[in-house]
N, C-alpha and C. Protein backbone atom coordinates (compact mmCIF):
# COMPACT_ATOMS: atom_id res chain seq x y z
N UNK A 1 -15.88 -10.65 3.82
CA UNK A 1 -14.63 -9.92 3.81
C UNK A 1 -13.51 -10.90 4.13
N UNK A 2 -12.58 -10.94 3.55
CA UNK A 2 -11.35 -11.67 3.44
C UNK A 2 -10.56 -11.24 4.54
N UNK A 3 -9.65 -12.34 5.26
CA UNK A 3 -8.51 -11.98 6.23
C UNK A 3 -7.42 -11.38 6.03
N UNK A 4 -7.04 -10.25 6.77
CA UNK A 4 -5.64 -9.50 5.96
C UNK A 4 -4.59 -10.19 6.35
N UNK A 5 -4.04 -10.10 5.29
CA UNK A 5 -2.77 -10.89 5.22
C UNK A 5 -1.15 -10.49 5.81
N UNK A 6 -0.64 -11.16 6.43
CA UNK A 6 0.57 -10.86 7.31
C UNK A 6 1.62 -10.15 5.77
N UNK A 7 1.94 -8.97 5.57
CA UNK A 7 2.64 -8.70 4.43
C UNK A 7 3.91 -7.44 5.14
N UNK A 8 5.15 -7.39 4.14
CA UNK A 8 6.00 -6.68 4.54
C UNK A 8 5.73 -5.12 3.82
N UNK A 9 6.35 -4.24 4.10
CA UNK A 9 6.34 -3.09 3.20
C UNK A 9 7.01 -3.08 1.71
N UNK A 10 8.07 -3.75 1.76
CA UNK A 10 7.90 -3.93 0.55
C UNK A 10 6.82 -4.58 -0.72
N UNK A 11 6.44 -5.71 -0.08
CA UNK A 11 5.23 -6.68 -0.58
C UNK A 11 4.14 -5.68 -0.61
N UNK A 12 3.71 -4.53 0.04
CA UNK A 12 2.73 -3.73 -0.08
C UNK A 12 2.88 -2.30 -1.20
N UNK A 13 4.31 -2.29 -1.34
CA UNK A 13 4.94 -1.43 -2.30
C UNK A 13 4.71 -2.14 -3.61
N UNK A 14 4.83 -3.24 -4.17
CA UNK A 14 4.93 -4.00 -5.02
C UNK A 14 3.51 -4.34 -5.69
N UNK A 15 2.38 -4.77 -4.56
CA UNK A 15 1.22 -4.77 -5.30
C UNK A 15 0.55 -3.21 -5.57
N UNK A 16 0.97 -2.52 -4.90
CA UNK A 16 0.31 -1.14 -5.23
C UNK A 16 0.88 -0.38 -6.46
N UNK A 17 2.28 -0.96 -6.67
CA UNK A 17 2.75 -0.59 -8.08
C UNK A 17 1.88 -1.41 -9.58
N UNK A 18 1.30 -1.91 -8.92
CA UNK A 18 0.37 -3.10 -9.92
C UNK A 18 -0.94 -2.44 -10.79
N UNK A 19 -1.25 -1.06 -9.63
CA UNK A 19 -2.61 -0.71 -10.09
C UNK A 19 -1.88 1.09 -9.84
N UNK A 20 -0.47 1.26 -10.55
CA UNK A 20 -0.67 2.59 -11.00
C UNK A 20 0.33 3.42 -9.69
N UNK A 21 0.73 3.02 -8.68
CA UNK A 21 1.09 3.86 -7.89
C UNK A 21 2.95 3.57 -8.16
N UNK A 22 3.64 4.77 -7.94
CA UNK A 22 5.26 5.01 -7.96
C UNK A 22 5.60 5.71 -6.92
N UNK A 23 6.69 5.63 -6.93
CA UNK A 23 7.77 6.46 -5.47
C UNK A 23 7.62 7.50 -5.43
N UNK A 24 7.38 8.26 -4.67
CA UNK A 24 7.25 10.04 -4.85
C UNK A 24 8.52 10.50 -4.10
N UNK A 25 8.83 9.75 -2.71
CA UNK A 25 10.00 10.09 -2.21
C UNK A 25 9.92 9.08 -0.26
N UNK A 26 10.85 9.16 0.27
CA UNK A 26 11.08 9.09 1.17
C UNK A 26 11.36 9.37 2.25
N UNK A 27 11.10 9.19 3.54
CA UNK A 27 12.11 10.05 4.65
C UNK A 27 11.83 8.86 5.78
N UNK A 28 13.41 8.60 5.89
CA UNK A 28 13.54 7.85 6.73
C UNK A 28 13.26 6.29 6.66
N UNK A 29 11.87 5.59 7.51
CA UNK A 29 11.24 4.28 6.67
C UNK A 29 10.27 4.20 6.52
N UNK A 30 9.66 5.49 5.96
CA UNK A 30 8.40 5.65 5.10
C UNK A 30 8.37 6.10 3.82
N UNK A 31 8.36 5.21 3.31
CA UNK A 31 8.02 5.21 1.78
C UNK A 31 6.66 6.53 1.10
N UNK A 32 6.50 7.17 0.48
CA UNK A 32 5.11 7.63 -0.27
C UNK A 32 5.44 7.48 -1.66
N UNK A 33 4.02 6.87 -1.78
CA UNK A 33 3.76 6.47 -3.24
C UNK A 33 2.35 7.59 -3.90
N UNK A 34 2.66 7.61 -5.16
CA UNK A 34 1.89 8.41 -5.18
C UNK A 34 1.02 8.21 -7.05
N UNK A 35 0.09 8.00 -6.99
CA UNK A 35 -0.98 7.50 -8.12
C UNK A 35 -0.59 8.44 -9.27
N UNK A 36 -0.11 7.49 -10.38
CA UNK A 36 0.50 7.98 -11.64
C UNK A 36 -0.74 8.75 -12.13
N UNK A 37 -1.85 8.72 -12.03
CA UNK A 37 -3.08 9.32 -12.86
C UNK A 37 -4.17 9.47 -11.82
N UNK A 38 -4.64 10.32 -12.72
CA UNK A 38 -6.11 10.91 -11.42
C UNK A 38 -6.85 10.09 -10.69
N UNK A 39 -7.21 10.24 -9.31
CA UNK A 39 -7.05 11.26 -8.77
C UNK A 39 -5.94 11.63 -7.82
N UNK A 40 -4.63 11.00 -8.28
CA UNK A 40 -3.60 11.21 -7.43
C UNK A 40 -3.24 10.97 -6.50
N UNK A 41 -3.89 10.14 -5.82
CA UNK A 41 -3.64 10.19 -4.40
C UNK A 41 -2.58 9.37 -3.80
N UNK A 42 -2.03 10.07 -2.46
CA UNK A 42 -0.45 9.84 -2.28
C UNK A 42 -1.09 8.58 -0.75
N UNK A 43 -0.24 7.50 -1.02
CA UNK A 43 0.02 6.43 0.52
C UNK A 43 1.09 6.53 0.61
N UNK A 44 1.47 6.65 2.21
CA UNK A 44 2.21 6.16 3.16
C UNK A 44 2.48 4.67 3.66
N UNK A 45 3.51 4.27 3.15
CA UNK A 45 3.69 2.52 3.50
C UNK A 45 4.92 2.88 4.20
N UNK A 46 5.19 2.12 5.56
CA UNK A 46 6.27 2.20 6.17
C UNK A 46 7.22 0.97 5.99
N UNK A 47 8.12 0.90 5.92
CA UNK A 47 9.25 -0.02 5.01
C UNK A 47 9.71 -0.91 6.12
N UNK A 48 8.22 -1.78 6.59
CA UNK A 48 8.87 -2.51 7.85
C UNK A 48 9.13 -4.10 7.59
N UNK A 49 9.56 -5.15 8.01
CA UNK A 49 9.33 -6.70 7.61
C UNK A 49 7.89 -7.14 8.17
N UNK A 50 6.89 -6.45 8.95
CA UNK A 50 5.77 -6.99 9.04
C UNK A 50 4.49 -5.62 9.03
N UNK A 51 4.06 -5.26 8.72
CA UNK A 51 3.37 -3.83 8.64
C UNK A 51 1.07 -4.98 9.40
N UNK A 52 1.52 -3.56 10.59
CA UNK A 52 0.76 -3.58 11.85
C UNK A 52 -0.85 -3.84 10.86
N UNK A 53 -1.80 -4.78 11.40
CA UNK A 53 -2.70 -4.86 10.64
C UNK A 53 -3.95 -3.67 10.40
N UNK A 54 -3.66 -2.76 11.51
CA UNK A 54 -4.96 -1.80 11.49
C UNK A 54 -3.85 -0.41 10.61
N UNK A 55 -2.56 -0.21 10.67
CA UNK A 55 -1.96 0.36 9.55
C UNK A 55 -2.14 -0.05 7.84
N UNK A 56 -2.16 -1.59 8.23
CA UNK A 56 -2.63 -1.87 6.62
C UNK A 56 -3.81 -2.12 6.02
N UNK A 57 -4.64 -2.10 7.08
CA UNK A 57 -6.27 -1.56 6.81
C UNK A 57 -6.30 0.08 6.44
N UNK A 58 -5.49 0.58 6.89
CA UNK A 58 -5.57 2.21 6.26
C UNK A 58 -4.83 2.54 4.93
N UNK A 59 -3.70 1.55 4.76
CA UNK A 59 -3.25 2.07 3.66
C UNK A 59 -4.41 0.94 2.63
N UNK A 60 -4.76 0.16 2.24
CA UNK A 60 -5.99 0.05 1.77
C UNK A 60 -7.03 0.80 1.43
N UNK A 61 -7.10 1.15 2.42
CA UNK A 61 -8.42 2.45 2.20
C UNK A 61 -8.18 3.41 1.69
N UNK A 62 -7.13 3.89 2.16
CA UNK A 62 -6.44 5.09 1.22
C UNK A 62 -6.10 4.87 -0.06
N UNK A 63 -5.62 3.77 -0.75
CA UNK A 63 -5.67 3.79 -1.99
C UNK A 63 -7.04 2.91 -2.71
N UNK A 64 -8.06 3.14 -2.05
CA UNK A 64 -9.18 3.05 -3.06
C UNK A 64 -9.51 2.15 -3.21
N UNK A 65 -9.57 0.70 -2.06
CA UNK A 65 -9.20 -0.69 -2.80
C UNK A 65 -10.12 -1.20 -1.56
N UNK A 66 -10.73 -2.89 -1.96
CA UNK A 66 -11.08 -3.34 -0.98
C UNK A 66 -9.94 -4.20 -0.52
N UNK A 67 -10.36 -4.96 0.76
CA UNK A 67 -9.76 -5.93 1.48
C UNK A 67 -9.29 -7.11 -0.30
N UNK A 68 -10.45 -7.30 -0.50
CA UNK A 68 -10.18 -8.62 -1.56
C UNK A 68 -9.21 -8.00 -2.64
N UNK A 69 -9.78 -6.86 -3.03
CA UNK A 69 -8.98 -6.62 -4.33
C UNK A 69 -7.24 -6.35 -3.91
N UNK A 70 -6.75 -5.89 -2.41
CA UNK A 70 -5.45 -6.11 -2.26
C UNK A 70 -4.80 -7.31 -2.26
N UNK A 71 -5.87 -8.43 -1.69
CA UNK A 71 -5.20 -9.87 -1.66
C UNK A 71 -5.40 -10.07 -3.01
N UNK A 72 -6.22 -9.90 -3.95
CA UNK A 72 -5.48 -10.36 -5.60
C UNK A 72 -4.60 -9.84 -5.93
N UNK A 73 -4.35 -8.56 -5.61
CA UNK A 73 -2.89 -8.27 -5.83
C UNK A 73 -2.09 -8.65 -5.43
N UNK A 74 -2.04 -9.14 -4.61
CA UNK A 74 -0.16 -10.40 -4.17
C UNK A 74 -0.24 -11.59 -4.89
């Protein structure tokens, strides 16, 4: 398993737009994105300059992905 990588919310917005996910809406500085095609499923990325590493172990998981396959996405 690969080391997670120090990334901002935007940088986590950006690769997740890579494999299908768009803006659904906002409130405040949490972003939700939400999977253009089945099975839909909506992440929560918070729109910070460094996003907490056991937060970005969940948004990972939540969109369906391993550790490695997010670091090919950046």
């Amino acid at each position: 398993m690969s080391k997670l990588p120090v990334v901002s919310g935007q940088d986590v917005i950006k690769a997740l737009a890579k494999i299908g996910y768009e803006f659904d809406h906002q409130r405040g500085s949490h972003i939700v994105l939400r999977q253009a095609f089945a099975p839909f499923r909506r992440v929560t990325v918070p729109n910070h300059k460094e996003i907490a590493k056991g937060t970005l172990r969940s948004i990972i998981r939540e969109a369906g992905l391993t550790v490695d396959e997010f670091v090919d996405l950046l």
